[in-house]
Protein backbone atom coordinates (compact mmCIF):
# COMPACT_ATOMS: atom_id res chain seq x y z
CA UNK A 1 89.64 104.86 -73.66
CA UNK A 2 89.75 105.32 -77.72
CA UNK A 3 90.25 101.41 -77.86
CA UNK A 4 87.45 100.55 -75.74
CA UNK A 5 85.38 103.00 -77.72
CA UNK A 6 86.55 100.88 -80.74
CA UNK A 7 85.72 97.56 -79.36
CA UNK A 8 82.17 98.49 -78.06
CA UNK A 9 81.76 100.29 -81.95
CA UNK A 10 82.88 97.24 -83.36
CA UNK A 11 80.76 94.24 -81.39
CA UNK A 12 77.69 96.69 -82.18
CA UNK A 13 78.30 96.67 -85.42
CA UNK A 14 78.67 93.01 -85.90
CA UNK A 15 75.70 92.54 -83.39
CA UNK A 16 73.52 94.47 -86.25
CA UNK A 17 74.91 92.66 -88.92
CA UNK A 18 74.10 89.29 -87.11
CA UNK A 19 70.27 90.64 -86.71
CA UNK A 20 69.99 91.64 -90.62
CA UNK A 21 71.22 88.45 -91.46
CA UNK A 22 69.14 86.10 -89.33
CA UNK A 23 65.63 88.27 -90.45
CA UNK A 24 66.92 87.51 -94.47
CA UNK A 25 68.20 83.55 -93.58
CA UNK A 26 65.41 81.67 -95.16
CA UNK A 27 63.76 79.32 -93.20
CA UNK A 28 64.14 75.08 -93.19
CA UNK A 29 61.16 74.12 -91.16
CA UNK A 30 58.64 71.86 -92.91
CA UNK A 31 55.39 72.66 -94.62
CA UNK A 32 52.20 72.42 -92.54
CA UNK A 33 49.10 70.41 -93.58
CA UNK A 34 45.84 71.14 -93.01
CA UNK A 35 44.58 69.01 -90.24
CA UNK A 36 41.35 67.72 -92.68
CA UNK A 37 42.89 66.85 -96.27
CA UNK A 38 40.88 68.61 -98.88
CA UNK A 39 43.16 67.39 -101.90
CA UNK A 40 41.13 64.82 -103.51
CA UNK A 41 37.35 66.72 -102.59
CA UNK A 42 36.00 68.30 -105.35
CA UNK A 43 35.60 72.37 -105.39
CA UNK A 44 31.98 72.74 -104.09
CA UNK A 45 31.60 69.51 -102.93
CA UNK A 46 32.34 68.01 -99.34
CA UNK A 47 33.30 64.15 -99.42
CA UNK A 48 32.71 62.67 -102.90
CA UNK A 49 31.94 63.49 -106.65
CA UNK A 50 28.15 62.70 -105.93
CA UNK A 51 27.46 64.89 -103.30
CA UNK A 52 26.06 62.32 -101.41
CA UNK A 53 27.84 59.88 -98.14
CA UNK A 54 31.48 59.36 -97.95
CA UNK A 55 33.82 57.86 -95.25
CA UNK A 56 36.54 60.41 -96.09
CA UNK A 57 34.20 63.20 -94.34
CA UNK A 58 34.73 64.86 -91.07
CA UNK A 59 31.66 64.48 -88.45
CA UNK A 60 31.28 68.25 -89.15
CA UNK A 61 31.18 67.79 -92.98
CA UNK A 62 29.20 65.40 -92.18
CA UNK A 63 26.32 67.29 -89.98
CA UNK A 64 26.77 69.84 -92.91
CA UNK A 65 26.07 67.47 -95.61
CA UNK A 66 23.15 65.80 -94.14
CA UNK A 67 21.21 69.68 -93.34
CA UNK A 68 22.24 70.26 -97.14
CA UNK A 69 20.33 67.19 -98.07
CA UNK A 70 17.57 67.30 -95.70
CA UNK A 71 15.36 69.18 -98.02
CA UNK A 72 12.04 69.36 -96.70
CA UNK A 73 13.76 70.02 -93.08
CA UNK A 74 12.35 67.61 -90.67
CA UNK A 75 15.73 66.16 -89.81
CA UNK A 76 15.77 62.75 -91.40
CA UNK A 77 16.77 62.00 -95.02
CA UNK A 78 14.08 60.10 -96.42
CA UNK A 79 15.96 57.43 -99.53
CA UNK A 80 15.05 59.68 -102.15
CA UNK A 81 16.73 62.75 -100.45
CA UNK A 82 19.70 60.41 -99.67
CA UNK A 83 20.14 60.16 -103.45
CA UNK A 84 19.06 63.66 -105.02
CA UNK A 85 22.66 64.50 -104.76
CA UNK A 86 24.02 61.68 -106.89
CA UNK A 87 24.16 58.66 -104.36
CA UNK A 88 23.28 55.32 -105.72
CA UNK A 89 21.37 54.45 -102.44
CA UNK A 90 22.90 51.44 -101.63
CA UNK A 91 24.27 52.65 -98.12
CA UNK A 92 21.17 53.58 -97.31
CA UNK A 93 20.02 50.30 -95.68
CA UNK A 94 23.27 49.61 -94.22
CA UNK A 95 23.51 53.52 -92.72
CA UNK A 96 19.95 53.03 -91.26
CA UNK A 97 20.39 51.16 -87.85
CA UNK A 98 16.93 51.31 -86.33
CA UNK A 99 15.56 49.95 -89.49
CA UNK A 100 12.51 52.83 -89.31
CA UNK A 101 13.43 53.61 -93.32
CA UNK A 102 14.95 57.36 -92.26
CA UNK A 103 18.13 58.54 -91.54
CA UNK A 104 18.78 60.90 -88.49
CA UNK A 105 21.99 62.99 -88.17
CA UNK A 106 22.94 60.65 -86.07
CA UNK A 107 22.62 57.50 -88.20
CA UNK A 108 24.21 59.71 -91.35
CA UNK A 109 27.19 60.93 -89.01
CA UNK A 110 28.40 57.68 -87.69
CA UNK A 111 27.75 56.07 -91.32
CA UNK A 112 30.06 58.16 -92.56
CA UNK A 113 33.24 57.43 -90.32
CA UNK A 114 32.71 53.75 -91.01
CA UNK A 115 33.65 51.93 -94.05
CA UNK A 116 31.09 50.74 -96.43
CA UNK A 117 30.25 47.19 -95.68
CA UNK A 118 31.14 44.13 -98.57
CA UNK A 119 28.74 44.82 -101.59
CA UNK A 120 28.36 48.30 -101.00
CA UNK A 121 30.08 51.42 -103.39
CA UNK A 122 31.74 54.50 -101.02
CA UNK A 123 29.22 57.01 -102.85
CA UNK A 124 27.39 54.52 -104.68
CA UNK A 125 29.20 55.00 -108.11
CA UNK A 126 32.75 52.81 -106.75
CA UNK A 127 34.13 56.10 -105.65
């Protein structure tokens, strides 16, 4: 009975040990990355040094961007609040598909996941 005792004493005692170990074993697994990459944005600033458009923004940066921008609130960006932020302006044309000299959300979203077309800068400034 005294050597059972023993046995049981001793595979608790190695169970604990096991337990203390794993909890202090440091850890191999790889490091995460944020699912939107913020590395190269500017603090403050959501998809380029300018403020303005850039193709390296989520749709939701984007939305946010353009209700930044849209200054006098009536849901287009007029040219001149397309550039108050530092944009060149010469996505503007390309980014306005109906041709009615405005940009809707709409129009400034999808803009944004595209590439700029030959002849035009990301954020207007070769960014």
């Amino acid at each position: 009975m005294r050597s059972l005792t023993l046995v049981f004493s001793s595979m608790a005692a190695l169970g604990m040990a096991a337990g203390a170990f794993a909890q202090n074993a440091p850890t191999t697994n790889p490091p995460t990355r944020p699912a939107t990459s913020t590395a190269n944005k500017p603090a403050g600033q959501l998809g380029n040094s300018g403020g303005g458009l850039s193709m390296h923004m989520t749709p939701r940066e984007a939305r946010m961007a353009f209700r930044n921008m849209d200054t006098n609130h009536d849901g287009y960006l007029d040219k001149s609040e397309f550039m108050r932020n530092g944009d060149s302006g010469q996505r503007f044309a390309g980014c306005d598909t109906n041709h009615d000299g405005k940009l809707s959300e709409a129009e400034y979203v999808a803009c944004s996941q595209r590439p700029p077309t030959s002849g035009e800068a990301e954020d207007g400034q070769g960014h």
